[in-house]
N, C-alpha and C. Protein backbone atom coordinates (compact mmCIF):
# COMPACT_ATOMS: atom_id res chain seq x y z
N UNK A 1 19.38 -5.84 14.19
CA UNK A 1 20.41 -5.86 13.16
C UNK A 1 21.64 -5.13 13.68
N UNK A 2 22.74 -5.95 13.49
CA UNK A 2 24.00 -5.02 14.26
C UNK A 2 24.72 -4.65 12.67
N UNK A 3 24.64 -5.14 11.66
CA UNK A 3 25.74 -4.48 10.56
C UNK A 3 24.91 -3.47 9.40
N UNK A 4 25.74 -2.83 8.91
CA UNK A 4 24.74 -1.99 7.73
C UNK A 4 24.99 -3.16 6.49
N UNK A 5 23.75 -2.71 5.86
CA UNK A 5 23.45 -3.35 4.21
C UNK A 5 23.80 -2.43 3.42
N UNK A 6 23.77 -2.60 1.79
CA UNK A 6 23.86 -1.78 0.90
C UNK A 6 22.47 -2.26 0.05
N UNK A 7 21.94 -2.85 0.42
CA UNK A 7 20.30 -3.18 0.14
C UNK A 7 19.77 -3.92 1.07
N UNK A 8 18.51 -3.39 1.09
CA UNK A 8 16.88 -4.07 2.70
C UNK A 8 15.81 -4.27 1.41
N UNK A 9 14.98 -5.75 2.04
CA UNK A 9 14.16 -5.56 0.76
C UNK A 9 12.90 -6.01 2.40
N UNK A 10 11.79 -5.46 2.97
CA UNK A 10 10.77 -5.72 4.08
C UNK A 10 10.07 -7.05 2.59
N UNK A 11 9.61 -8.23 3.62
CA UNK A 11 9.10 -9.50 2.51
C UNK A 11 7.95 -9.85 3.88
N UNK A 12 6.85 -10.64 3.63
CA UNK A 12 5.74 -10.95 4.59
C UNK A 12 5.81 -12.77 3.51
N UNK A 13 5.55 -13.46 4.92
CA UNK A 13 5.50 -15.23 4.46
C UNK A 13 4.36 -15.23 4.02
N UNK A 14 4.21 -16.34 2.43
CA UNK A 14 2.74 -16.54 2.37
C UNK A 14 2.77 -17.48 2.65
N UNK A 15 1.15 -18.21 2.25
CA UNK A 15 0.60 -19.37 2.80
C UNK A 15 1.61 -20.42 1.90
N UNK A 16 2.00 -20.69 0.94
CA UNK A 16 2.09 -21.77 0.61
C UNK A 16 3.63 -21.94 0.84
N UNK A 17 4.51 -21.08 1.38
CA UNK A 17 5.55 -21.04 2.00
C UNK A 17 5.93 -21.93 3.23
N UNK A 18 5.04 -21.92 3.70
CA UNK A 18 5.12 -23.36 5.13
C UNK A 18 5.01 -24.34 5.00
N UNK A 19 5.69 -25.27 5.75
CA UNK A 19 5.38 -26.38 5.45
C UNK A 19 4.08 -27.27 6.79
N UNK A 20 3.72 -28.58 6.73
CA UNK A 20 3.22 -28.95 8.14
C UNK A 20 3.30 -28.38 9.08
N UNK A 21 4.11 -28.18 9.28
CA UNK A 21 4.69 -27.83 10.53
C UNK A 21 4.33 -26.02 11.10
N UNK A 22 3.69 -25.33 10.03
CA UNK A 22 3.27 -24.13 10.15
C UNK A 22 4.84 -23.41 9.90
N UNK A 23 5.85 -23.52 9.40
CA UNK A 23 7.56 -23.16 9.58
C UNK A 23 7.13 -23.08 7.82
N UNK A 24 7.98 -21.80 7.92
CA UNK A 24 8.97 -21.76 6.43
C UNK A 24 9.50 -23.08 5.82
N UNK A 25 9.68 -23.58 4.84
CA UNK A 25 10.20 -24.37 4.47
C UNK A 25 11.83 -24.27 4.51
N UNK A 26 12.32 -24.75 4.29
CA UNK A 26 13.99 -24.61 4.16
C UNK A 26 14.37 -24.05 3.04
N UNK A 27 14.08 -24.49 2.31
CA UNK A 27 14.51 -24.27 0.47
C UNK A 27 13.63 -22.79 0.11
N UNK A 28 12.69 -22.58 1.40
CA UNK A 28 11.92 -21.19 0.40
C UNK A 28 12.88 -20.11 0.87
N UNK A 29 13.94 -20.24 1.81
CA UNK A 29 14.99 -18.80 2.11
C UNK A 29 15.97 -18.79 0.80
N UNK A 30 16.49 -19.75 0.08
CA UNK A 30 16.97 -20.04 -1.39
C UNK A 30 15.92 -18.96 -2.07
N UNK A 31 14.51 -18.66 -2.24
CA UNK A 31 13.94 -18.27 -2.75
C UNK A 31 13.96 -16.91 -2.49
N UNK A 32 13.94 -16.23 -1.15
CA UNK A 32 14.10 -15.24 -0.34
C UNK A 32 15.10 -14.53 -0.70
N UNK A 33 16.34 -15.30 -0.80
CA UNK A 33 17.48 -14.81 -1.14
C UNK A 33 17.35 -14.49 -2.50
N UNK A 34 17.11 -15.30 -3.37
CA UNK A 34 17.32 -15.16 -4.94
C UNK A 34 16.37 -13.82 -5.20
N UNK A 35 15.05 -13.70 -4.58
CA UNK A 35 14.39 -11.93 -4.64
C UNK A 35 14.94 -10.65 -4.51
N UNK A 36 16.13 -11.27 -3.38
CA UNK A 36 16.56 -9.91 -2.48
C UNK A 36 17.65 -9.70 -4.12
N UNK A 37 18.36 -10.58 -4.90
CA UNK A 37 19.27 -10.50 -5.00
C UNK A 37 18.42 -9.60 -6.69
N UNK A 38 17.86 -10.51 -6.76
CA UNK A 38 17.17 -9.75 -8.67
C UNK A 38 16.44 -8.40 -7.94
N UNK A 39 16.13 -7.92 -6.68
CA UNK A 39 15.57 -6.60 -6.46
C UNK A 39 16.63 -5.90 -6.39
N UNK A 40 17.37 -6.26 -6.12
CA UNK A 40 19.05 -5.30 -5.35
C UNK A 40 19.54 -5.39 -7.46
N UNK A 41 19.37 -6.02 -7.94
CA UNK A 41 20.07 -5.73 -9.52
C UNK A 41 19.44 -4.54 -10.23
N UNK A 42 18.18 -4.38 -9.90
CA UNK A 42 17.58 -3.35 -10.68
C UNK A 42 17.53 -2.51 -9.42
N UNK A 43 17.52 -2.43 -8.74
CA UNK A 43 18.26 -1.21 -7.75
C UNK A 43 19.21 -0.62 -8.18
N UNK A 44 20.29 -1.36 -8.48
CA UNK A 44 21.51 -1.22 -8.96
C UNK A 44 21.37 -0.53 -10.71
N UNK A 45 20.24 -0.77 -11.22
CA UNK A 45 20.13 -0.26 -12.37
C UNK A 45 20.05 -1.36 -13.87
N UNK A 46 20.55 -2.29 -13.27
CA UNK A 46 20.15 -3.29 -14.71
C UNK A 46 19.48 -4.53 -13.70
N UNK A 47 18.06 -5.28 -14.60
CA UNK A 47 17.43 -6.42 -13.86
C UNK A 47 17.88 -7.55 -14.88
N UNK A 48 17.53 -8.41 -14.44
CA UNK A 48 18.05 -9.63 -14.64
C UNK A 48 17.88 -10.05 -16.44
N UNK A 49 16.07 -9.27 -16.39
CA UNK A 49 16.16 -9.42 -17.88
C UNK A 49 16.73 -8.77 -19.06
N UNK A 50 17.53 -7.09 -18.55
CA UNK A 50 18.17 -6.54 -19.39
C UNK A 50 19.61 -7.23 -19.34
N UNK A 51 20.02 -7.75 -17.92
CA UNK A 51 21.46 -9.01 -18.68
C UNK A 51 21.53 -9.33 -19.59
N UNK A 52 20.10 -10.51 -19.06
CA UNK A 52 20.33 -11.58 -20.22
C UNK A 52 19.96 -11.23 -21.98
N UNK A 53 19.20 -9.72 -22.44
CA UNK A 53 19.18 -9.01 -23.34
C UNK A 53 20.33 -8.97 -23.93
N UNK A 54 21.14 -8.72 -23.05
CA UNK A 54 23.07 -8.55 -23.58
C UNK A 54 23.54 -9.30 -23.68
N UNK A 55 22.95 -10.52 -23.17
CA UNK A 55 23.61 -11.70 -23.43
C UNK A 55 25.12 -11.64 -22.31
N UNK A 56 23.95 -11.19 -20.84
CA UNK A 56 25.01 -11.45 -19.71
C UNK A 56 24.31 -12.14 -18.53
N UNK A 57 24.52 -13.31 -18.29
CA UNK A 57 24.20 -14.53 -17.62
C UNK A 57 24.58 -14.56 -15.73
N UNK A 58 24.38 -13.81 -14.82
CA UNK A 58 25.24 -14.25 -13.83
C UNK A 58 24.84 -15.74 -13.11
N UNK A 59 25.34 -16.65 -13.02
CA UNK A 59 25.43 -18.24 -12.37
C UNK A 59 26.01 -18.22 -11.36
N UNK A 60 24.74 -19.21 -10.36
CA UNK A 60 25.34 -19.29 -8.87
C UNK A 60 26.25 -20.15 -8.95
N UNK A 61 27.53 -20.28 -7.96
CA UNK A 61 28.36 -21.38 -8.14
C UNK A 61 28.64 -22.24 -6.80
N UNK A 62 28.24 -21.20 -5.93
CA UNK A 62 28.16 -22.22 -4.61
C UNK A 62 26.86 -21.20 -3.30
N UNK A 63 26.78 -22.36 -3.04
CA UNK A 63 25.57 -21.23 -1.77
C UNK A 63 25.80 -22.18 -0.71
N UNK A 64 25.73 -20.84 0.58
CA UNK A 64 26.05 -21.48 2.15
C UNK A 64 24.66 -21.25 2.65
N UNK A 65 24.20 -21.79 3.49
CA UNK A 65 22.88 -21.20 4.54
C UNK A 65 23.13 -21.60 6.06
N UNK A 66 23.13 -20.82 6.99
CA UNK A 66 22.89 -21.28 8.17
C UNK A 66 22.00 -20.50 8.40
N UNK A 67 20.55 -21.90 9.10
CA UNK A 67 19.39 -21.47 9.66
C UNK A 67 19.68 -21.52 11.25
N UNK A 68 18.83 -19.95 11.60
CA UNK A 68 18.92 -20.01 13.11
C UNK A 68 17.64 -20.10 13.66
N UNK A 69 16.82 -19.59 13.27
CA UNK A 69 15.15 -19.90 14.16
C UNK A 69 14.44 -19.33 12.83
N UNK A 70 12.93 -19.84 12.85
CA UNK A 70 11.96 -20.26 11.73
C UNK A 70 11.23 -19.07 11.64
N UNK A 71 10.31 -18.81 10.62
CA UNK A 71 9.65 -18.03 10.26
C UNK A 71 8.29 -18.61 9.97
N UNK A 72 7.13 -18.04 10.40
CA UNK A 72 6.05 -18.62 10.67
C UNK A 72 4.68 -17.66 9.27
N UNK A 73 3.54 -18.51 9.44
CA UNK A 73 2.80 -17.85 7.91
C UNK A 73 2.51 -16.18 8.28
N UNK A 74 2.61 -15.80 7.66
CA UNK A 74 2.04 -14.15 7.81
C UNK A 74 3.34 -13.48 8.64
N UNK A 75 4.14 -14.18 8.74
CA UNK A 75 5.45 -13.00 9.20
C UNK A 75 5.86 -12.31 8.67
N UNK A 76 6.54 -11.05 9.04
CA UNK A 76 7.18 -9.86 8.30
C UNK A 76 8.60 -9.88 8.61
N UNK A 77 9.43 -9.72 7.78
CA UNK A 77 10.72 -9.87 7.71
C UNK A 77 11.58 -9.27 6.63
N UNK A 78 12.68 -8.98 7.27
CA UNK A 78 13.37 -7.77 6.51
C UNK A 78 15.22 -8.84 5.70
N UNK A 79 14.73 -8.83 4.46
CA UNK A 79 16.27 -9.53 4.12
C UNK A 79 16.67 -8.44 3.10
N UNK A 80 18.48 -8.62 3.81
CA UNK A 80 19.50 -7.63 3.95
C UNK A 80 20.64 -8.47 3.07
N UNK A 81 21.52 -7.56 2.27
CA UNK A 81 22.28 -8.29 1.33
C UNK A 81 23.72 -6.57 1.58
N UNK A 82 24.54 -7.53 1.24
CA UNK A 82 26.04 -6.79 1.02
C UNK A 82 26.74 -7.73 -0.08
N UNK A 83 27.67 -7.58 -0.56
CA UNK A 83 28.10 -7.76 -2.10
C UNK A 83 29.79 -7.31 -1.90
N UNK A 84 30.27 -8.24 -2.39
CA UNK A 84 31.48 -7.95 -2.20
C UNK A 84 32.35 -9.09 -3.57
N UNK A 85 33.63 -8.40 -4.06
CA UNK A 85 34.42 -9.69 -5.16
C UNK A 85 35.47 -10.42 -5.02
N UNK A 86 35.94 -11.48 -5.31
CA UNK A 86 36.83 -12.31 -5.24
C UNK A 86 37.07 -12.66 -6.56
N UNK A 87 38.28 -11.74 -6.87
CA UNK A 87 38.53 -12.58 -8.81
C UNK A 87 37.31 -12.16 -9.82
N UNK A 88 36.77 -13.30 -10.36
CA UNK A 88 35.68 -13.44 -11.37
C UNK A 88 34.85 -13.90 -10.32
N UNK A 89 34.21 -14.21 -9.06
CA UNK A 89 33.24 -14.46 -8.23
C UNK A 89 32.57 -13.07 -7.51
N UNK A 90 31.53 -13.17 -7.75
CA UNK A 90 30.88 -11.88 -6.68
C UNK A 90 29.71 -12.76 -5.37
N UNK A 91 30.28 -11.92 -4.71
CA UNK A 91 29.74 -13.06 -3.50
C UNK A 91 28.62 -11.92 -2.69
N UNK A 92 27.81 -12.51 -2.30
CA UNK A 92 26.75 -12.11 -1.72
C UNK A 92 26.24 -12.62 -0.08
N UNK A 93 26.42 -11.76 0.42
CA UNK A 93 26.46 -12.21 2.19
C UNK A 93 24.77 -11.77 1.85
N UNK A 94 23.87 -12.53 2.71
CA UNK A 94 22.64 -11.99 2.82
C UNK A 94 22.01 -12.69 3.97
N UNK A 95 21.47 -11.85 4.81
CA UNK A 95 20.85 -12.40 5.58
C UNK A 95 18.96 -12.10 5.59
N UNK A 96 18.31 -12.48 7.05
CA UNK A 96 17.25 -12.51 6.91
C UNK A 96 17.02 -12.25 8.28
N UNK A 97 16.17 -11.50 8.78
CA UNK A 97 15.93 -10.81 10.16
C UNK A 97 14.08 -10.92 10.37
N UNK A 98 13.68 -11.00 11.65
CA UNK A 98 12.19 -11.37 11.99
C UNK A 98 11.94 -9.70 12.33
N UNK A 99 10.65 -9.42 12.35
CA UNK A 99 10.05 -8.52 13.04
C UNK A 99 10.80 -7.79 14.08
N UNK A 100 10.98 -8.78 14.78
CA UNK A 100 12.06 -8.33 16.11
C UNK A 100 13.23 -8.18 16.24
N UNK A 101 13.81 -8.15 14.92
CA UNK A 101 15.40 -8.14 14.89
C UNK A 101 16.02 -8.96 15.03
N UNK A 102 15.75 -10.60 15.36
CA UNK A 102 16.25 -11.68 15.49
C UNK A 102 16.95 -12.34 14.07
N UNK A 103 18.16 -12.72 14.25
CA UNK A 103 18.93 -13.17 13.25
C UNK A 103 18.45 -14.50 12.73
N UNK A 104 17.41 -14.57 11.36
CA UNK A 104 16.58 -15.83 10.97
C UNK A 104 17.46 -16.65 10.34
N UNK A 105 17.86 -16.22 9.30
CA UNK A 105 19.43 -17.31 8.61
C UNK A 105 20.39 -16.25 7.86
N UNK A 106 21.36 -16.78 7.51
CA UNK A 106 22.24 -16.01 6.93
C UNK A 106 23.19 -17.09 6.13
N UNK A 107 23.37 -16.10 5.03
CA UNK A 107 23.96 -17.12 4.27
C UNK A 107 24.99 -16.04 3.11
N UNK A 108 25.57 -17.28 2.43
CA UNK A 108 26.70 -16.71 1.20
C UNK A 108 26.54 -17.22 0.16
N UNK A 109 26.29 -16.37 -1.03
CA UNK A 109 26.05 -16.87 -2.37
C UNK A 109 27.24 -16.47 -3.46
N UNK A 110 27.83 -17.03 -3.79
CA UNK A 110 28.89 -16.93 -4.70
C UNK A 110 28.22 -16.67 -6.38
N UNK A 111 28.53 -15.84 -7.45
CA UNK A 111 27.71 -16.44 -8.51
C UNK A 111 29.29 -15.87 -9.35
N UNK A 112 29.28 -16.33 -10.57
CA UNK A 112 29.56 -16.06 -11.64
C UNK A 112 29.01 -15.25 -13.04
N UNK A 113 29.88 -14.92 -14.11
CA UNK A 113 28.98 -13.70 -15.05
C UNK A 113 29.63 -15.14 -16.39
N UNK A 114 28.48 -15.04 -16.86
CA UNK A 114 28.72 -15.64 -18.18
C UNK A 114 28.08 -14.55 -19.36
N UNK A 115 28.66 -14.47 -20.62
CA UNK A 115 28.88 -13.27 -21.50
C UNK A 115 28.53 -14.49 -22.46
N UNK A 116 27.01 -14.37 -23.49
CA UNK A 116 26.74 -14.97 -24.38
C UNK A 116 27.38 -16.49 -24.33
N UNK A 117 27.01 -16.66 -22.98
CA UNK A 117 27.33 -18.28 -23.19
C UNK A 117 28.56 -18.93 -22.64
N UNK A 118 29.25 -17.95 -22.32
CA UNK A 118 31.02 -17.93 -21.91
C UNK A 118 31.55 -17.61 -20.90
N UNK A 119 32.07 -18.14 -19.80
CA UNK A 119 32.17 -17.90 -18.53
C UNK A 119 33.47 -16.75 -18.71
N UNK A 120 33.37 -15.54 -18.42
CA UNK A 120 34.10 -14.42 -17.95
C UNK A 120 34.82 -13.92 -16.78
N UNK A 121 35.44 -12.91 -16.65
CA UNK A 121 36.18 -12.40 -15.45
C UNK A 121 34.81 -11.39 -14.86
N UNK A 122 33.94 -11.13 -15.14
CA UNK A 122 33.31 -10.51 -14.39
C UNK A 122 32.93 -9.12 -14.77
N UNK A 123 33.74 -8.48 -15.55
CA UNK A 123 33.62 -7.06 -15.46
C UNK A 123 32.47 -6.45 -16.25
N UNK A 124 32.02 -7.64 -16.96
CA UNK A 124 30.64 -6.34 -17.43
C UNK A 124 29.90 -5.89 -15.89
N UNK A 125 29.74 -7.49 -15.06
CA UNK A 125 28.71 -7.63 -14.10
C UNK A 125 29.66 -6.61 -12.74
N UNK A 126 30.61 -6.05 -12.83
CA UNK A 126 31.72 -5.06 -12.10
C UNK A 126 30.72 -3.99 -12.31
N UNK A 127 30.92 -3.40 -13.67
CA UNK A 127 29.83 -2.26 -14.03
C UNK A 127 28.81 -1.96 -13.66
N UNK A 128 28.25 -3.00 -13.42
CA UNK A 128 26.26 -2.22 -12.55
C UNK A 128 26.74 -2.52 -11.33
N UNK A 129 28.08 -3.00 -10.54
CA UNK A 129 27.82 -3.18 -9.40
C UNK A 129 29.02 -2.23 -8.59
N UNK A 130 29.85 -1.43 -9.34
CA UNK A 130 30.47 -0.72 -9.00
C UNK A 130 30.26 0.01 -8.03
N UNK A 131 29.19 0.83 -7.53
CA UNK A 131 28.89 1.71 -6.35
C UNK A 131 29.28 1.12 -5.00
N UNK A 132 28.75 -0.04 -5.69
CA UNK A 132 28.10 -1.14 -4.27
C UNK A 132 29.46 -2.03 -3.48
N UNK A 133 30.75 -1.93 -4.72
CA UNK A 133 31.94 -2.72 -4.07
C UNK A 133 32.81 -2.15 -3.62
């Protein structure tokens, strides 16, 4: 790993994570990511279900992935997230690292804060994430 995080979450592949091919599936780092991101919220101090209690929604609005080499069943792997805002978008760089420090994929998740139903500028979802921007 050459950059610092502001959250590491260590994750091990299970079995039903592979596909034929004995490889991660593609779509399960979507999954990888979406963990790192609801563990890093209640890190942060509110989880996903006290949001939506308040009736505060955050929605993905666009996601990037570039895969660089695969992850195999029973691997250990460390995915790393940083957080940063644009406007009403909070964007999420996160990557995913092997045992060995090898760069597995990395990607960018954009989301949005919706407030009882209503797409917002962001700032309740500013509030739990203040430390971190």
């Amino acid at each position: 790993m050459q950059q610092k995080y502001i959250f590491t979450l260590p994750m091990k592949v299970r079995d039903y994570e592979v596909d034929a091919e004995g490889i991660v599936n593609n779509a399960i780092y979507l999954h990888y990511f979406e963990h790192t991101r609801h563990e890093f919220c209640e890190h942060a101090g509110m989880s996903f279900a006290q949001m939506h209690a308040q009736g505060i929604d955050p929605v993905l609005n666009r996601v990037e992935i570039d895969y660089r080499t695969p992850l195999h069943l029973g691997e250990r792997f460390l995915s790393c997230l940083n957080l940063t805002r644009k406007g009403a978008r909070f964007i999420f760089i996160q990557d995913i690292y092997n045992a060995d420090g090898q760069l597995v994929v990395s990607g960018k998740v954009s989301c949005v804060s919706t407030l009882n139903g209503r797409l917002t500028r962001g700032d309740e979802l500013a509030g739990f994430f203040k430390a971190y921007l």
